[in-house]
PDB file of N, CA and C in Angstrom:
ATOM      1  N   UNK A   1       2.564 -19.046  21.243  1.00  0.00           N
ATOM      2  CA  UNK A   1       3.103 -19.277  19.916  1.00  0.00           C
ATOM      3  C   UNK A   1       2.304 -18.492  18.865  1.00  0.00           C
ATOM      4  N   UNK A   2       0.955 -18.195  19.328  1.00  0.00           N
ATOM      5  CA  UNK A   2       0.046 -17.591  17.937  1.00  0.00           C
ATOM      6  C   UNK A   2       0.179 -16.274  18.318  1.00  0.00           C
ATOM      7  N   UNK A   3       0.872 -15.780  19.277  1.00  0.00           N
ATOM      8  CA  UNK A   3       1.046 -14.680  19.505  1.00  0.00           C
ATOM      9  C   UNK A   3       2.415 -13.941  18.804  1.00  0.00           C
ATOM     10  N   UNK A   4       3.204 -14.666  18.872  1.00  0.00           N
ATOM     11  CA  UNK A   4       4.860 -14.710  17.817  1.00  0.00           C
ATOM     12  C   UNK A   4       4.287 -14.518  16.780  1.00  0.00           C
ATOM     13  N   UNK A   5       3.492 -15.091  16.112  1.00  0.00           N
ATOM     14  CA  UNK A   5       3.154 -15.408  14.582  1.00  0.00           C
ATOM     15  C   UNK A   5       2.464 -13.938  14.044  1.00  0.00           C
ATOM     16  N   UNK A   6       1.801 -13.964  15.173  1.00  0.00           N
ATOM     17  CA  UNK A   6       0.258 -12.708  14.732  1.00  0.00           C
ATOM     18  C   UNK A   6       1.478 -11.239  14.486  1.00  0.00           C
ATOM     19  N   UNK A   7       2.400 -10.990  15.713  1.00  0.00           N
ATOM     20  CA  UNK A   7       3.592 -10.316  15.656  1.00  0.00           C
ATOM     21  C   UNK A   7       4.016  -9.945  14.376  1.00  0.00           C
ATOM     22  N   UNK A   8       4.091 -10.982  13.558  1.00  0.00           N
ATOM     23  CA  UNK A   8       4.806 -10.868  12.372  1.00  0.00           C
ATOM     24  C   UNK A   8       4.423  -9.886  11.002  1.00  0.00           C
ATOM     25  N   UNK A   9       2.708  -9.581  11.254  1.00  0.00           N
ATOM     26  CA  UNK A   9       1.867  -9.163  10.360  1.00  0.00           C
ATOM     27  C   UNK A   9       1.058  -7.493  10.767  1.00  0.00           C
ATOM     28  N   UNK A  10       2.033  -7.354  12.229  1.00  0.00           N
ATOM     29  CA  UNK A  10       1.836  -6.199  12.559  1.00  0.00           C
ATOM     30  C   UNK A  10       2.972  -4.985  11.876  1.00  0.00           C
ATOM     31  N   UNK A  11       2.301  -3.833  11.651  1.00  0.00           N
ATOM     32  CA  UNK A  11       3.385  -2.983  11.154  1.00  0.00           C
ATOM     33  C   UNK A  11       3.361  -2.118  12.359  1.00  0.00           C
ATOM     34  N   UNK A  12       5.038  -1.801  12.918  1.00  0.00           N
ATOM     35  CA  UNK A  12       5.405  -1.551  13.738  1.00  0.00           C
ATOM     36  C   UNK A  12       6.183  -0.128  13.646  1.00  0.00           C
ATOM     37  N   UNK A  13       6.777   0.485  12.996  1.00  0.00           N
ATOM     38  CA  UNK A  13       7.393   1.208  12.409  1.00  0.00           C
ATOM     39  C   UNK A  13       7.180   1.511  10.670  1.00  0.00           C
ATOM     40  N   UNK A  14       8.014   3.169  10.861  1.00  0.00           N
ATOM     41  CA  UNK A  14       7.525   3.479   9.737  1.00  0.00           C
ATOM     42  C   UNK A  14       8.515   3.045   8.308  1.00  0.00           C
ATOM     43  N   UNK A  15       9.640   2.392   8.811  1.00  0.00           N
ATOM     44  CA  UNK A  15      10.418   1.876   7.900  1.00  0.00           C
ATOM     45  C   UNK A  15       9.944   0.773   7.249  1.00  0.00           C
ATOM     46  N   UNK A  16       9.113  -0.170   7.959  1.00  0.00           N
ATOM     47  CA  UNK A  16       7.852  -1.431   7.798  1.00  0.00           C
ATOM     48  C   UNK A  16       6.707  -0.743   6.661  1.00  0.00           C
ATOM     49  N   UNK A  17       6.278   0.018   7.289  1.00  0.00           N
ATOM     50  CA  UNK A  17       5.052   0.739   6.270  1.00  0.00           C
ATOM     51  C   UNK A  17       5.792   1.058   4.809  1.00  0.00           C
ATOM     52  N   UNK A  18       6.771   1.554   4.991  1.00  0.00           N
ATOM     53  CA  UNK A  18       7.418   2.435   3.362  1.00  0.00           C
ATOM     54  C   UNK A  18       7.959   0.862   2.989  1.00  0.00           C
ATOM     55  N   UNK A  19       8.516  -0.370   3.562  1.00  0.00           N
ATOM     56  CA  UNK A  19       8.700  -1.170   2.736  1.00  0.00           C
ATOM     57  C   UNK A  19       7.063  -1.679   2.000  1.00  0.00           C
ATOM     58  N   UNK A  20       6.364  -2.298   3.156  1.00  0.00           N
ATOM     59  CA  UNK A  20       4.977  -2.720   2.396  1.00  0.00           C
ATOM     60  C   UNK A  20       4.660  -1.414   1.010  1.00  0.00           C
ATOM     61  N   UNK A  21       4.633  -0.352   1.352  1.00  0.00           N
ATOM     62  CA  UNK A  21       4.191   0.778   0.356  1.00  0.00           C
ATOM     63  C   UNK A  21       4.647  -0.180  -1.049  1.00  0.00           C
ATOM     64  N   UNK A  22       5.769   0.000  -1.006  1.00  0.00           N
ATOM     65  CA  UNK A  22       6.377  -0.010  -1.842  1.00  0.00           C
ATOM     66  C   UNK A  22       6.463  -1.249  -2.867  1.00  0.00           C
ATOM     67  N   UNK A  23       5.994  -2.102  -2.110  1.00  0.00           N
ATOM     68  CA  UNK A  23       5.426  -3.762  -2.698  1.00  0.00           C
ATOM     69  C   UNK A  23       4.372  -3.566  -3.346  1.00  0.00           C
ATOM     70  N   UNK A  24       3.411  -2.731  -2.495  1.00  0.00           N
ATOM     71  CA  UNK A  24       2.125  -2.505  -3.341  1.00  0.00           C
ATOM     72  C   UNK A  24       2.042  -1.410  -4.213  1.00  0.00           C
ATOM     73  N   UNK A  25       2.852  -0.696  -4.513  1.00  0.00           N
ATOM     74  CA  UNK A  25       2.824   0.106  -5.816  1.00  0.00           C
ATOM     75  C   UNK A  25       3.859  -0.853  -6.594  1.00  0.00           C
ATOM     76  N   UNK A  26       4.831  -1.542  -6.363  1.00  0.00           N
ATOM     77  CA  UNK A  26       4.895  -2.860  -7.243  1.00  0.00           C
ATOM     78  C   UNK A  26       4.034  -3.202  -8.248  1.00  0.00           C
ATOM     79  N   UNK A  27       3.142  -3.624  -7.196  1.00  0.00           N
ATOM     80  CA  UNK A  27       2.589  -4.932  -7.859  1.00  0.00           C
ATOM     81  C   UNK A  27       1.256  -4.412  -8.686  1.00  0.00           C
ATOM     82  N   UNK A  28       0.781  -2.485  -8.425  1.00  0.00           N
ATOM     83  CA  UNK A  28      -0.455  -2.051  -8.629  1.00  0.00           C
ATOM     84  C   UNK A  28       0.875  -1.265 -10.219  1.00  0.00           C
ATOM     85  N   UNK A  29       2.106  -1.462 -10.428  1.00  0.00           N
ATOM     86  CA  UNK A  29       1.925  -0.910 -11.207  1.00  0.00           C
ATOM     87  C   UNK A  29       2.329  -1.732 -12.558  1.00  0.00           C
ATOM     88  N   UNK A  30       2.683  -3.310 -11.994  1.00  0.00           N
ATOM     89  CA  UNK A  30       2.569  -3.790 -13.121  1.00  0.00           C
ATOM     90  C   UNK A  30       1.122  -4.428 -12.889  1.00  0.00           C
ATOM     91  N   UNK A  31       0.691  -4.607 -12.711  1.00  0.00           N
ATOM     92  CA  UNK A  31      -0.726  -4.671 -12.946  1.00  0.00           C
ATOM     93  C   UNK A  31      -1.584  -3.377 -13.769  1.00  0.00           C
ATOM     94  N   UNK A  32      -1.496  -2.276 -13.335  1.00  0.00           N
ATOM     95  CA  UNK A  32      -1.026  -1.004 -14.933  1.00  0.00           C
ATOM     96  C   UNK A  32      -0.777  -1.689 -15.771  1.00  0.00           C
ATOM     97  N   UNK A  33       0.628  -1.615 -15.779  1.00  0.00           N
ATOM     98  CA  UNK A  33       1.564  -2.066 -17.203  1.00  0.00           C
ATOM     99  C   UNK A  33       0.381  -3.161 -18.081  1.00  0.00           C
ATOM    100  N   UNK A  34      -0.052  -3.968 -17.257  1.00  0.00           N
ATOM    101  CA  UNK A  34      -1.165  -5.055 -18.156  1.00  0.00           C
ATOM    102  C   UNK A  34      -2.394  -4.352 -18.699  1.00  0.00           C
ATOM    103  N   UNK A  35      -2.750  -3.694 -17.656  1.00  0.00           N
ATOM    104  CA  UNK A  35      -3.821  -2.429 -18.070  1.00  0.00           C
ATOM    105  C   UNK A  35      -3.374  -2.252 -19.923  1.00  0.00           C
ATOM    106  N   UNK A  36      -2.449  -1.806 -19.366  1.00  0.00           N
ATOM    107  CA  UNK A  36      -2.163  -0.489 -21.052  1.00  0.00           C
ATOM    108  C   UNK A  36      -2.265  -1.786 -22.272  1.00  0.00           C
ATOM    109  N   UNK A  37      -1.894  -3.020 -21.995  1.00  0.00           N
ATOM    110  CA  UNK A  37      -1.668  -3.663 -23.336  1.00  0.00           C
ATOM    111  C   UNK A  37      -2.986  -4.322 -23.639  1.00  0.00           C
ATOM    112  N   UNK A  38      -4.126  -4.560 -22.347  1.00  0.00           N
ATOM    113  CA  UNK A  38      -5.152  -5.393 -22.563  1.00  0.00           C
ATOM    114  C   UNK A  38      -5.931  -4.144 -23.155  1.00  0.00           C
ATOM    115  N   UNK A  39      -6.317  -3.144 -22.694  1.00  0.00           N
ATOM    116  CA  UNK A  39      -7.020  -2.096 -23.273  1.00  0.00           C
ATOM    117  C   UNK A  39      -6.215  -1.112 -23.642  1.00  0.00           C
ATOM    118  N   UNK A  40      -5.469  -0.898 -24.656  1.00  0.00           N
ATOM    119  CA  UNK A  40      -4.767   0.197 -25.500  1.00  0.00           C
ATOM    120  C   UNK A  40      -5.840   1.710 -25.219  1.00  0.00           C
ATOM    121  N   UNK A  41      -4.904   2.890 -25.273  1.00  0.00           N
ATOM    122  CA  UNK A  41      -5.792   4.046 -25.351  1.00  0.00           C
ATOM    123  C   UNK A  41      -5.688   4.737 -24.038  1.00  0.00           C
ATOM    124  N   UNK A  42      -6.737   5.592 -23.794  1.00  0.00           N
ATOM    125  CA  UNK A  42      -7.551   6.236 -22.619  1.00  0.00           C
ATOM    126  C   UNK A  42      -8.053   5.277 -21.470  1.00  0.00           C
ATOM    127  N   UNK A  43      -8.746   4.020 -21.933  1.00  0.00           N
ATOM    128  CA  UNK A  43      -8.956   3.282 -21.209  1.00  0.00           C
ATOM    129  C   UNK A  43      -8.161   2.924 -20.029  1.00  0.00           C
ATOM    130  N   UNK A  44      -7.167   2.298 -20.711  1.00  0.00           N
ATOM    131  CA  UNK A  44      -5.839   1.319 -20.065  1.00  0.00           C
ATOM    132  C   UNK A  44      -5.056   2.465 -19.371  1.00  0.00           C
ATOM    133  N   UNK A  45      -4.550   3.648 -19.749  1.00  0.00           N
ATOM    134  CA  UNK A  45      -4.306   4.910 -19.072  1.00  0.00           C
ATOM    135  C   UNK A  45      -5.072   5.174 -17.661  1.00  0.00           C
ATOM    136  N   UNK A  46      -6.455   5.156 -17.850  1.00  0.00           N
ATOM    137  CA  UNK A  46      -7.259   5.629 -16.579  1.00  0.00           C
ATOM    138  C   UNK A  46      -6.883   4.336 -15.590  1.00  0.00           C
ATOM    139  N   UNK A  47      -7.319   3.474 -15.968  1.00  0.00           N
ATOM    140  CA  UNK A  47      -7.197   2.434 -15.277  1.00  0.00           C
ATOM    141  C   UNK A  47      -5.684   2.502 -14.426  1.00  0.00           C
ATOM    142  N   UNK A  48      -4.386   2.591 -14.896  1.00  0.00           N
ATOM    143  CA  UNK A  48      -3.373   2.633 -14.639  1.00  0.00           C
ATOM    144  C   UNK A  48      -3.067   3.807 -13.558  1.00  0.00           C
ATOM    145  N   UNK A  49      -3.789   4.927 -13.726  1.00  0.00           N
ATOM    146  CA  UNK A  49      -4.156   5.690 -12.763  1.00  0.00           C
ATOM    147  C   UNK A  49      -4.340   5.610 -11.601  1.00  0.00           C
ATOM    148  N   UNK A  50      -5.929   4.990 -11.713  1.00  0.00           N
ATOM    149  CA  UNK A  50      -6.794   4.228 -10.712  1.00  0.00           C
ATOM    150  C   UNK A  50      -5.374   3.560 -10.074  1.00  0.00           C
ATOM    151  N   UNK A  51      -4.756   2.689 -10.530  1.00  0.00           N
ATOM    152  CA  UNK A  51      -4.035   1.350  -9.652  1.00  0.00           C
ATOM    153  C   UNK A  51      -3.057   2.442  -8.683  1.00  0.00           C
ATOM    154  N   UNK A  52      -2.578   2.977  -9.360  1.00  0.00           N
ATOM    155  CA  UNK A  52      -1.512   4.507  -8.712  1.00  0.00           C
ATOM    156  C   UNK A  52      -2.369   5.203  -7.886  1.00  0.00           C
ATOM    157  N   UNK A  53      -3.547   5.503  -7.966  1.00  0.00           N
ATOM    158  CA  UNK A  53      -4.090   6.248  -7.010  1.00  0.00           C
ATOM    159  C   UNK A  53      -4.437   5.306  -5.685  1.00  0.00           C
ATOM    160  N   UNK A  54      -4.883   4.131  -5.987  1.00  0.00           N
ATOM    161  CA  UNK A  54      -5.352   2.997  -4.764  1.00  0.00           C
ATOM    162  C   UNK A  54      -3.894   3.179  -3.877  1.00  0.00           C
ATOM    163  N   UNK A  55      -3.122   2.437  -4.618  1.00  0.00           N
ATOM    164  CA  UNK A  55      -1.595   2.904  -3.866  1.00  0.00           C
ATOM    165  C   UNK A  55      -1.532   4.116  -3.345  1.00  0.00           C
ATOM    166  N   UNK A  56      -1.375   5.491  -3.589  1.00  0.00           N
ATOM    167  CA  UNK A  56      -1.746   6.708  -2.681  1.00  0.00           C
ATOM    168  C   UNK A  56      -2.932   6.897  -1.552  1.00  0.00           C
ATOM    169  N   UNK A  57      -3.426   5.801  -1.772  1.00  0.00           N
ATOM    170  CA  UNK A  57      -4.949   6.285  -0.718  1.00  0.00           C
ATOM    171  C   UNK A  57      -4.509   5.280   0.291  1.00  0.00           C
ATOM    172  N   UNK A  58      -4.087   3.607   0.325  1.00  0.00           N
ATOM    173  CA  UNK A  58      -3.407   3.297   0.755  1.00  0.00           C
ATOM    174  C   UNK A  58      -2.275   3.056   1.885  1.00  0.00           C
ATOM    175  N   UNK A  59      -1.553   3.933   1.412  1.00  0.00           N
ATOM    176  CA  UNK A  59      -0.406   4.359   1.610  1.00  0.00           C
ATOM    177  C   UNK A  59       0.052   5.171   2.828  1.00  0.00           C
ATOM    178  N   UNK A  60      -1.279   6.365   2.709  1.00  0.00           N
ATOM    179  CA  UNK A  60      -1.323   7.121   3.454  1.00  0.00           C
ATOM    180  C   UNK A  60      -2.540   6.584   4.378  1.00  0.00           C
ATOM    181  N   UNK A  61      -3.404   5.968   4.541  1.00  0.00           N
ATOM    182  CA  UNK A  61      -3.873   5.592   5.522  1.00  0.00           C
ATOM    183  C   UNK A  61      -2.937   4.775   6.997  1.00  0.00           C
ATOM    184  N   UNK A  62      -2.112   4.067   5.730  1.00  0.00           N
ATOM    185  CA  UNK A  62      -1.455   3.250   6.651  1.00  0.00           C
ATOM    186  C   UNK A  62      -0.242   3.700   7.379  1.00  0.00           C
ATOM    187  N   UNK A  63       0.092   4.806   6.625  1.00  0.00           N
ATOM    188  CA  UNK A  63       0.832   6.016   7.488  1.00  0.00           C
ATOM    189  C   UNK A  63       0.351   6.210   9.020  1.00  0.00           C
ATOM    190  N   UNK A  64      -1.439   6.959   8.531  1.00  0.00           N
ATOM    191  CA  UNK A  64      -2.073   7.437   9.429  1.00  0.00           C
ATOM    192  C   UNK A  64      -2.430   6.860  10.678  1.00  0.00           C
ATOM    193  N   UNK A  65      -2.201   5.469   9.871  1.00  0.00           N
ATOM    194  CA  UNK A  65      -2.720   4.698  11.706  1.00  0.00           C
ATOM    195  C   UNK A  65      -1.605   4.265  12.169  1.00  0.00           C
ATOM    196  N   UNK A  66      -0.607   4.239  11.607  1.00  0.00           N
ATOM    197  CA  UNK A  66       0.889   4.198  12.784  1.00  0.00           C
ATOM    198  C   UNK A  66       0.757   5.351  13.081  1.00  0.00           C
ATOM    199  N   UNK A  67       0.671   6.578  13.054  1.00  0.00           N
ATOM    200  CA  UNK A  67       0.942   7.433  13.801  1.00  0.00           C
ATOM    201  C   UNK A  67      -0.523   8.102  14.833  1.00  0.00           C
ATOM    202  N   UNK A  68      -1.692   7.482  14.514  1.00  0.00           N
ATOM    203  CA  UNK A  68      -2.470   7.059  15.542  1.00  0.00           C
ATOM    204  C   UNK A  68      -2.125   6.084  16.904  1.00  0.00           C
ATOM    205  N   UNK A  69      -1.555   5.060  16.206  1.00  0.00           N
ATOM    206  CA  UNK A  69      -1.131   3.674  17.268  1.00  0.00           C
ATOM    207  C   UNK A  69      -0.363   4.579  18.162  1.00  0.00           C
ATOM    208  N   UNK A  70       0.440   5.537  17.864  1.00  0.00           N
ATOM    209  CA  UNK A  70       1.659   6.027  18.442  1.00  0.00           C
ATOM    210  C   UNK A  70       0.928   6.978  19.442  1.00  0.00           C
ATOM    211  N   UNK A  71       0.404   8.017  19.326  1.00  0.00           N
ATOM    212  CA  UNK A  71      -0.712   8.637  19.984  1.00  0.00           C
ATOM    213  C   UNK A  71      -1.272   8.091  21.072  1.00  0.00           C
ATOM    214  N   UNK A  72      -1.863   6.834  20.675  1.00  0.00           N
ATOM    215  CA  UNK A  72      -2.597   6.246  21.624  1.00  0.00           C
ATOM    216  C   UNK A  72      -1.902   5.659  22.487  1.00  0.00           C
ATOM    217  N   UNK A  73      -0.847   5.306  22.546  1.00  0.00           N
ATOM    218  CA  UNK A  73       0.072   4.428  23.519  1.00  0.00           C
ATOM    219  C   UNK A  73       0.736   5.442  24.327  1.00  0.00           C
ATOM    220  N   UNK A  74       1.639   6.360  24.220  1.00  0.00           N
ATOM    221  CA  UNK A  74       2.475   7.483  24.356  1.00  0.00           C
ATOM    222  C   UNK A  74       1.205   8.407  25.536  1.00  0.00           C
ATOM    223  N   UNK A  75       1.852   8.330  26.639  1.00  0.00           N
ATOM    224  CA  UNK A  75       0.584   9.283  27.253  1.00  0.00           C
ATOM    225  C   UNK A  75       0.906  10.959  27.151  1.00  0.00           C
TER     226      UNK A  75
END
């Protein structure tokens, strides 16, 4: 049964990865959006950046290790 469950939190495909992506530049970019109004300026800009860039670094890691997983299984 904890094996079904654990299942659930594995990303398996790359259609899985681009949905998660896509939650987390969600949520990193209204979390931005709060950026810009709590610190007006340059500040709240960089910052908003930063959240967009975490999402790109991210993103592509988690690319990278599905297509590691795939590698490694595939003889």
């Amino acid at each position: 049964m904890l094996g079904k469950v654990r299942r659930l939190f594995v990303i398996k495909t790359k259609w899985e990865a681009y949905l998660i992506i896509y939650a987390l530049a969600l949520g990193a970019m209204d979390r931005g959006s709060h950026y810009l109004t709590q610190y007006p300026g340059w500040g709240g800009w960089l910052l908003m950046a930063a959240c967009s860039g975490a999402v790109f670094l991210g993103g592509a890691k988690i690319l990278d290790a599905l297509r590691y997983e795939r590698e490694r299984t595939e003889p």
